[in-house]
N, C-alpha and C. Protein backbone atom coordinates (compact mmCIF):
# COMPACT_ATOMS: atom_id res chain seq x y z
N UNK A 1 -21.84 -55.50 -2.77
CA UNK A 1 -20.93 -56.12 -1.84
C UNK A 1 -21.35 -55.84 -0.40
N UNK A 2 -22.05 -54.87 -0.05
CA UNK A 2 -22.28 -54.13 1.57
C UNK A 2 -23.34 -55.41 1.97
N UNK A 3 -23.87 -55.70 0.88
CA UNK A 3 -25.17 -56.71 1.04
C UNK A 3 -24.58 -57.79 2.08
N UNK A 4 -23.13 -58.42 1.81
CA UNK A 4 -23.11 -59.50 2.00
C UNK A 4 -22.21 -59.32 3.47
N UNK A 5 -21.77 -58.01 4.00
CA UNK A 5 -21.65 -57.73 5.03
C UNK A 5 -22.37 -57.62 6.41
N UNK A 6 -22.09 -58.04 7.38
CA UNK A 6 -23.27 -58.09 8.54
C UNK A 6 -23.37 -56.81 9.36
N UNK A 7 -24.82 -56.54 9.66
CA UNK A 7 -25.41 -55.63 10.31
C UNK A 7 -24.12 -54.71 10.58
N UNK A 8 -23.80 -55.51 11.65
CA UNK A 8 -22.49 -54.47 12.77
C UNK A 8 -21.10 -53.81 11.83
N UNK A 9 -20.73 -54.65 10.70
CA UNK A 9 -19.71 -54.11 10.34
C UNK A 9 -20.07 -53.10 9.20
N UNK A 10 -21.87 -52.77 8.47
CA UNK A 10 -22.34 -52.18 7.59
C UNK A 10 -22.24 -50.82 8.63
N UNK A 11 -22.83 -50.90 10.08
CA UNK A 11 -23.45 -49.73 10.85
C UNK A 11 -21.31 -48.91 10.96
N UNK A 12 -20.81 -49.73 11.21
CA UNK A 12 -19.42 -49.52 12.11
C UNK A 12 -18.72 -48.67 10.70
N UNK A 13 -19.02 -49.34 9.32
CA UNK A 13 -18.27 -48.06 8.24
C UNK A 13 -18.59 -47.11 8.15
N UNK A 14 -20.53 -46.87 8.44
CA UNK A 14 -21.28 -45.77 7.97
C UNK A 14 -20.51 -44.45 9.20
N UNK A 15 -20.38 -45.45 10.33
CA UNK A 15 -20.39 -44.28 11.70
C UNK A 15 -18.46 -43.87 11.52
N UNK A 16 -17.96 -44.58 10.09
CA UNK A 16 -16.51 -44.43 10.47
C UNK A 16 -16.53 -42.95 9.03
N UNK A 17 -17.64 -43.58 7.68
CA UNK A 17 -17.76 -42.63 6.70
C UNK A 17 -17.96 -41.41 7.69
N UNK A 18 -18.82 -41.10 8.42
CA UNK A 18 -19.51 -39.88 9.07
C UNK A 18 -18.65 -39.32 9.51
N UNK A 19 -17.63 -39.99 10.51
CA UNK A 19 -16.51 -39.42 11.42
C UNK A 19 -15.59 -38.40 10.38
N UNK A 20 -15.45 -39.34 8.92
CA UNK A 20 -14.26 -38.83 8.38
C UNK A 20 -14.96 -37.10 7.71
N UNK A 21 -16.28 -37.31 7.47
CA UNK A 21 -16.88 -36.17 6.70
C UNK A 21 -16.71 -35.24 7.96
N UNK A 22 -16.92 -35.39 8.82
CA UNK A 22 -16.42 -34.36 10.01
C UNK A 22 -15.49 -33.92 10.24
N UNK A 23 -15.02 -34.53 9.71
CA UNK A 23 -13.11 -33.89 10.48
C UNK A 23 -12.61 -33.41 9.26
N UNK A 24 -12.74 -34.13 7.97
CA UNK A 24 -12.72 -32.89 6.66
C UNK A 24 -13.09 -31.62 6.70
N UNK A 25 -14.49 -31.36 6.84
CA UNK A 25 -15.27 -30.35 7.10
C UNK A 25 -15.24 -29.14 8.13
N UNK A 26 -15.09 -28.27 7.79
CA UNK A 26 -15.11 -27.69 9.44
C UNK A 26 -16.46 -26.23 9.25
N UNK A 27 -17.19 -26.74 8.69
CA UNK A 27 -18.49 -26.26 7.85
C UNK A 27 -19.54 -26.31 9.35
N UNK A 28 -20.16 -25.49 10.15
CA UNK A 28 -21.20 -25.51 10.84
C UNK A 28 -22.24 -24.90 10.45
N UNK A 29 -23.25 -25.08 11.46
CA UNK A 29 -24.56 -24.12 11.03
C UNK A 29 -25.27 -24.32 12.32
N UNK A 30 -25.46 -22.85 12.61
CA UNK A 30 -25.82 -22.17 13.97
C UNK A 30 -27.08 -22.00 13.60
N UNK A 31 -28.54 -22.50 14.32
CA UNK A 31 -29.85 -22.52 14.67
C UNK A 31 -30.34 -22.53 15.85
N UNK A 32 -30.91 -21.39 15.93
CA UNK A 32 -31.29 -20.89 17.82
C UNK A 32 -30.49 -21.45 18.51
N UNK A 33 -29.06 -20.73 18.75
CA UNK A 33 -28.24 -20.80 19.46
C UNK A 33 -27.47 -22.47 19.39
N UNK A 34 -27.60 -23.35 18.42
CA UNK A 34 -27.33 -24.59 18.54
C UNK A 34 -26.14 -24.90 17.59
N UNK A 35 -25.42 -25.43 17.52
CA UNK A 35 -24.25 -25.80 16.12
C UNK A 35 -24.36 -27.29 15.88
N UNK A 36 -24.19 -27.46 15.01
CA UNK A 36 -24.71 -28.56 13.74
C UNK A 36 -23.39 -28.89 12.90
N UNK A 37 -22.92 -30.22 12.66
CA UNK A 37 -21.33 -30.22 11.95
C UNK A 37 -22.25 -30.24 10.47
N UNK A 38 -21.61 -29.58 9.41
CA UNK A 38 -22.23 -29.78 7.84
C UNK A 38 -21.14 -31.08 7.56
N UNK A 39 -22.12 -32.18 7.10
CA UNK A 39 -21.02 -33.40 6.17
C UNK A 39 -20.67 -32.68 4.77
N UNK A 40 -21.92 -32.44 3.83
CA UNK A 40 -21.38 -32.08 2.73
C UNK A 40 -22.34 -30.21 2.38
N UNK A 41 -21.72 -29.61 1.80
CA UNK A 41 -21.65 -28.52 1.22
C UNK A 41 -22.09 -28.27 -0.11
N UNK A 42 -23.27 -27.91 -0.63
CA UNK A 42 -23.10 -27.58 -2.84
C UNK A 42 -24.00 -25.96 -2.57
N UNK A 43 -24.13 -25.66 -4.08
CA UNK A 43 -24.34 -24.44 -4.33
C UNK A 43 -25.84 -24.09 -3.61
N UNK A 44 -26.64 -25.04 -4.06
CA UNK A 44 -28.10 -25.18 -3.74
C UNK A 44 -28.35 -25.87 -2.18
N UNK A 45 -27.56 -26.01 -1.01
CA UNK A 45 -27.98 -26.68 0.15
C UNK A 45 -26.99 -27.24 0.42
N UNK A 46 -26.83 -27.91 1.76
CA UNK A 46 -26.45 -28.78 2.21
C UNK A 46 -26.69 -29.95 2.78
N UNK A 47 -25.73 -30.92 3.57
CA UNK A 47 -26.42 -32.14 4.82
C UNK A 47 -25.69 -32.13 5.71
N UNK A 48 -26.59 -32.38 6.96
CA UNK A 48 -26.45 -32.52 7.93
C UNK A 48 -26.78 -34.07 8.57
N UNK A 49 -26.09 -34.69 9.52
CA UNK A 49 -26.15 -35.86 10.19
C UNK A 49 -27.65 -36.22 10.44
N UNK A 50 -28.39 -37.29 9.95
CA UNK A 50 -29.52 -36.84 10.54
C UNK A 50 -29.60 -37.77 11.69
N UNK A 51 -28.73 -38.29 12.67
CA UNK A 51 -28.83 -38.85 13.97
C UNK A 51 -28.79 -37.30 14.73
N UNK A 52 -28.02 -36.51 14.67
CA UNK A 52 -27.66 -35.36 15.04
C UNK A 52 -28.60 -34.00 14.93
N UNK A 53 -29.02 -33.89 13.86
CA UNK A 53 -29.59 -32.44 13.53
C UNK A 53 -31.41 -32.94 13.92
N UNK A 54 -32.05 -31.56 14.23
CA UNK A 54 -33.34 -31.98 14.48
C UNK A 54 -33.96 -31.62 12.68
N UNK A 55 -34.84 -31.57 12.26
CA UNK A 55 -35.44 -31.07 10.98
C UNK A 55 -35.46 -29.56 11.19
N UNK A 56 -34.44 -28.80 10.65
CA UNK A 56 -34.39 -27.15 10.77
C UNK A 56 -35.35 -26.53 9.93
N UNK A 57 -35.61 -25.19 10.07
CA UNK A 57 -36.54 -24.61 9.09
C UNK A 57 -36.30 -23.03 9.10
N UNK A 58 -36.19 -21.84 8.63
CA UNK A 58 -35.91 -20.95 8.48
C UNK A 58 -34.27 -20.49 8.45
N UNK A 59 -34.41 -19.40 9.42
CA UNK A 59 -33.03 -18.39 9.61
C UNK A 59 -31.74 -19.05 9.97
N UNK A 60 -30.90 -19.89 9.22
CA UNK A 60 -30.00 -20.14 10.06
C UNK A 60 -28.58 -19.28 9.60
N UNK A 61 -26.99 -19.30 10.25
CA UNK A 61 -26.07 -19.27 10.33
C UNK A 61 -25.12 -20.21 9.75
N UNK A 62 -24.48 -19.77 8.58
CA UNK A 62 -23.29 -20.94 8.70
C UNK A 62 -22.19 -20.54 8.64
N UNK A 63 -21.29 -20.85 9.39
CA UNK A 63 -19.73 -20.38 9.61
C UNK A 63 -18.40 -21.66 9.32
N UNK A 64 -17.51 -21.33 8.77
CA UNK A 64 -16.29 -21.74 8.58
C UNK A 64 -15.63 -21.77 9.59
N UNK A 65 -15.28 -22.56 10.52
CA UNK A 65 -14.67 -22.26 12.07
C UNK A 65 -15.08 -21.09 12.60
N UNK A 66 -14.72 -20.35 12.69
CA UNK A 66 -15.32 -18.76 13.42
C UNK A 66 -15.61 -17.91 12.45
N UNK A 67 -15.48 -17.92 11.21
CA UNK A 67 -15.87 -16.96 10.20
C UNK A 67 -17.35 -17.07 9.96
N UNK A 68 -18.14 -15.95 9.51
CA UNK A 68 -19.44 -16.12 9.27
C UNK A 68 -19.31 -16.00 7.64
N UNK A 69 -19.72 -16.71 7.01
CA UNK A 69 -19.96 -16.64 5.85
C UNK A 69 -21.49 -16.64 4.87
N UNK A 70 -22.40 -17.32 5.87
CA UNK A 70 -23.80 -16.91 4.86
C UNK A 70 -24.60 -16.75 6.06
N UNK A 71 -25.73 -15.54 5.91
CA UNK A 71 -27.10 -16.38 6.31
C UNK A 71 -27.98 -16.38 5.75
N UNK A 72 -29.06 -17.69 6.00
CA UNK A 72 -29.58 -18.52 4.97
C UNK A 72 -30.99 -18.90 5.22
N UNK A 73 -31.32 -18.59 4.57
CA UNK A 73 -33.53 -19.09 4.58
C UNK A 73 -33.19 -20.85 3.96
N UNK A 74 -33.33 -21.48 4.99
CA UNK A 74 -33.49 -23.26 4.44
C UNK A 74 -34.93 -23.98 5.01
N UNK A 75 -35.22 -25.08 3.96
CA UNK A 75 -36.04 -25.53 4.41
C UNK A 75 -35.40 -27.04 4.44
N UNK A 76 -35.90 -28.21 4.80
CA UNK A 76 -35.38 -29.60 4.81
C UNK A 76 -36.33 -30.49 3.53
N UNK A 77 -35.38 -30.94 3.08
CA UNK A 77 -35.94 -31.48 1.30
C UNK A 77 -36.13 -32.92 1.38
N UNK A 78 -35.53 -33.79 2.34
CA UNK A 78 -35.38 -35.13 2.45
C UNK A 78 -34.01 -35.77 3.55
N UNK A 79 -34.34 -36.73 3.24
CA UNK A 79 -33.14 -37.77 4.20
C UNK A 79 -33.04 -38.79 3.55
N UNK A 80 -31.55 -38.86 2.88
CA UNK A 80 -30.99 -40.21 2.19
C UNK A 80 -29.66 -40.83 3.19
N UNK A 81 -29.49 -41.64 3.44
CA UNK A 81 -28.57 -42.29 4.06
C UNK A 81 -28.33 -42.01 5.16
N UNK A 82 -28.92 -41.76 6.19
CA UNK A 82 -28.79 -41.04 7.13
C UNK A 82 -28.17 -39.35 7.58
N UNK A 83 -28.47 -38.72 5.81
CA UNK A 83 -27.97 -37.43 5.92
C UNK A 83 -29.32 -36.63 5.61
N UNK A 84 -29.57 -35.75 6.30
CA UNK A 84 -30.88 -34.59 6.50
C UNK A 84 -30.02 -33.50 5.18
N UNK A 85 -30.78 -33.70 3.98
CA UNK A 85 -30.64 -32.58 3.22
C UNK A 85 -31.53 -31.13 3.19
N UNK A 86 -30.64 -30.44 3.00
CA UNK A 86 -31.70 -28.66 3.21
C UNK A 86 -31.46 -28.26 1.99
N UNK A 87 -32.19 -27.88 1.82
CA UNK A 87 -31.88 -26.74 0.68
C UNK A 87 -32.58 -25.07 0.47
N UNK A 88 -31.27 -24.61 0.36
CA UNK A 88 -31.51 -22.64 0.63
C UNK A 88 -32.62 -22.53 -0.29
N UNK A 89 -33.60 -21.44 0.43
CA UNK A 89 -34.33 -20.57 -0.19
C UNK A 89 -33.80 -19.30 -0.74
N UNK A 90 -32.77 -18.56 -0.02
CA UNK A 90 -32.08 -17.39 0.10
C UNK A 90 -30.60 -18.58 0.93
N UNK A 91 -29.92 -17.59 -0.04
CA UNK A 91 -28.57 -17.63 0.40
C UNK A 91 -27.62 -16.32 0.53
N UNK A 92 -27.29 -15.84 1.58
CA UNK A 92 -27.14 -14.07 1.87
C UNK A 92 -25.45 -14.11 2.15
N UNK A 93 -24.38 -13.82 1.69
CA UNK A 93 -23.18 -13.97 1.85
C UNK A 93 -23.53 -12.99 3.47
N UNK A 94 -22.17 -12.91 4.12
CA UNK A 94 -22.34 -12.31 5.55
C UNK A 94 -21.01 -11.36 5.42
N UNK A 95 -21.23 -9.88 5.29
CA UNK A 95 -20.99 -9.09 5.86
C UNK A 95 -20.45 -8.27 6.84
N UNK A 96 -19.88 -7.74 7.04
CA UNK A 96 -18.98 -6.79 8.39
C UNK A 96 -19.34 -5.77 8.43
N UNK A 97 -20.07 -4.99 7.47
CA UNK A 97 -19.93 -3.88 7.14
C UNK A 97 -21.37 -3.45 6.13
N UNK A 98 -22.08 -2.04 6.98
CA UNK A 98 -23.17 -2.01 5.79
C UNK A 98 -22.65 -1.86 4.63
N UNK A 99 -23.77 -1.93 3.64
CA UNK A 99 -23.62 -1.89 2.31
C UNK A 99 -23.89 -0.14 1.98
N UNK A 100 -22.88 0.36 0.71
CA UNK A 100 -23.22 1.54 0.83
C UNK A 100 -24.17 2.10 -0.24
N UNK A 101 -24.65 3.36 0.11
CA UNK A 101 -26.25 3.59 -0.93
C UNK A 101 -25.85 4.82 -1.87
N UNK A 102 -24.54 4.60 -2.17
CA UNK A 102 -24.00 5.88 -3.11
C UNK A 102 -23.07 5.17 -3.74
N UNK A 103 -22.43 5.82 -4.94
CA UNK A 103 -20.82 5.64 -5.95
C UNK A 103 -20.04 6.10 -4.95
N UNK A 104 -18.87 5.45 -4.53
CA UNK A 104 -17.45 5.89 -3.94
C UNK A 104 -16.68 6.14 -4.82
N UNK A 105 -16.23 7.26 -4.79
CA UNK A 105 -15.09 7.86 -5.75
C UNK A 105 -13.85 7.18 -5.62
N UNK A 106 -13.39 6.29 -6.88
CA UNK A 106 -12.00 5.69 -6.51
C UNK A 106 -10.64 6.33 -6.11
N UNK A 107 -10.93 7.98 -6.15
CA UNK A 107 -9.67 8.60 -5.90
C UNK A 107 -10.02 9.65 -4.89
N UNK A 108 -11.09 9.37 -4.39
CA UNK A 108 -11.33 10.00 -3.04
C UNK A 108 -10.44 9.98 -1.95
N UNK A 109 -10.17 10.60 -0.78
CA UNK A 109 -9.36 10.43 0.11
C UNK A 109 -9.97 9.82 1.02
N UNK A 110 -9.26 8.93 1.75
CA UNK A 110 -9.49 7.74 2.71
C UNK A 110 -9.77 9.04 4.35
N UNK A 111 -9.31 9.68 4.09
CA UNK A 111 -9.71 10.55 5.48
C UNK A 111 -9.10 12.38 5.30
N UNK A 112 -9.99 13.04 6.28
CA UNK A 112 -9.17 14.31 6.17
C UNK A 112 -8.65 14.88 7.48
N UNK A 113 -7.34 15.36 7.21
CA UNK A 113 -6.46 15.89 8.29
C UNK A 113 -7.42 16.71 8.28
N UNK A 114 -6.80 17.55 9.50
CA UNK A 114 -7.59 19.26 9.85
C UNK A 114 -6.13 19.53 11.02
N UNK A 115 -5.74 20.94 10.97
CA UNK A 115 -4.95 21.41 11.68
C UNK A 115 -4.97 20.83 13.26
């Protein structure tokens, strides 16, 4: 059916599909200092706009509005529909806090008084 639609009103859904994957989403990804809206999200990668994103490659950031949630070794796999797909090499959940290099005793005390 898109076939039989003209140029302007094929370009005017794609740029209205895009809008809506944006404003669903609130998925970014921070690359040398830059932010990037994510359209879609899966286990193995994501996409990014490809009017928008340049072709990324290594270390990036991706955050949930202000939350950090991974960082990520990606490389860029292709471009279908005007969406730049990546897909993780490493996917590293993100952290607050080192990781610790011993057993914590579950009935240890959380702190010690002293006089």
């Amino acid at each position: 059916m898109s076939e039989f639609l003209p140029s302007e009103v094929r370009e005017g859904l794609e740029k209205a599909r895009k809008a809506a994957l944006r404003k669903k989403n609130r998925l970014r990804v921070r690359a040398g200092g830059e932010s990037y809206p994510v359209l879609r999200f899966w286990s193995r990668g994501f996409a990014l706009d490809a009017d928008v994103a340049p072709h990324l490659r290594g270390l990036v950031d991706v955050y949930d509005g202000t939350r950090h949630l991974y960082q990520a070794l990606i490389v860029a796999s292709s471009q279908e529909e005007g969406e730049l797909l990546f897909e993780f090499k490493r996917n590293t959940p993100a952290v607050d806090k080192a990781p610790l290099d011993f057993v914590r005793d579950p009935d240890a005390p959380v702190a010690y008084l002293t006089r």
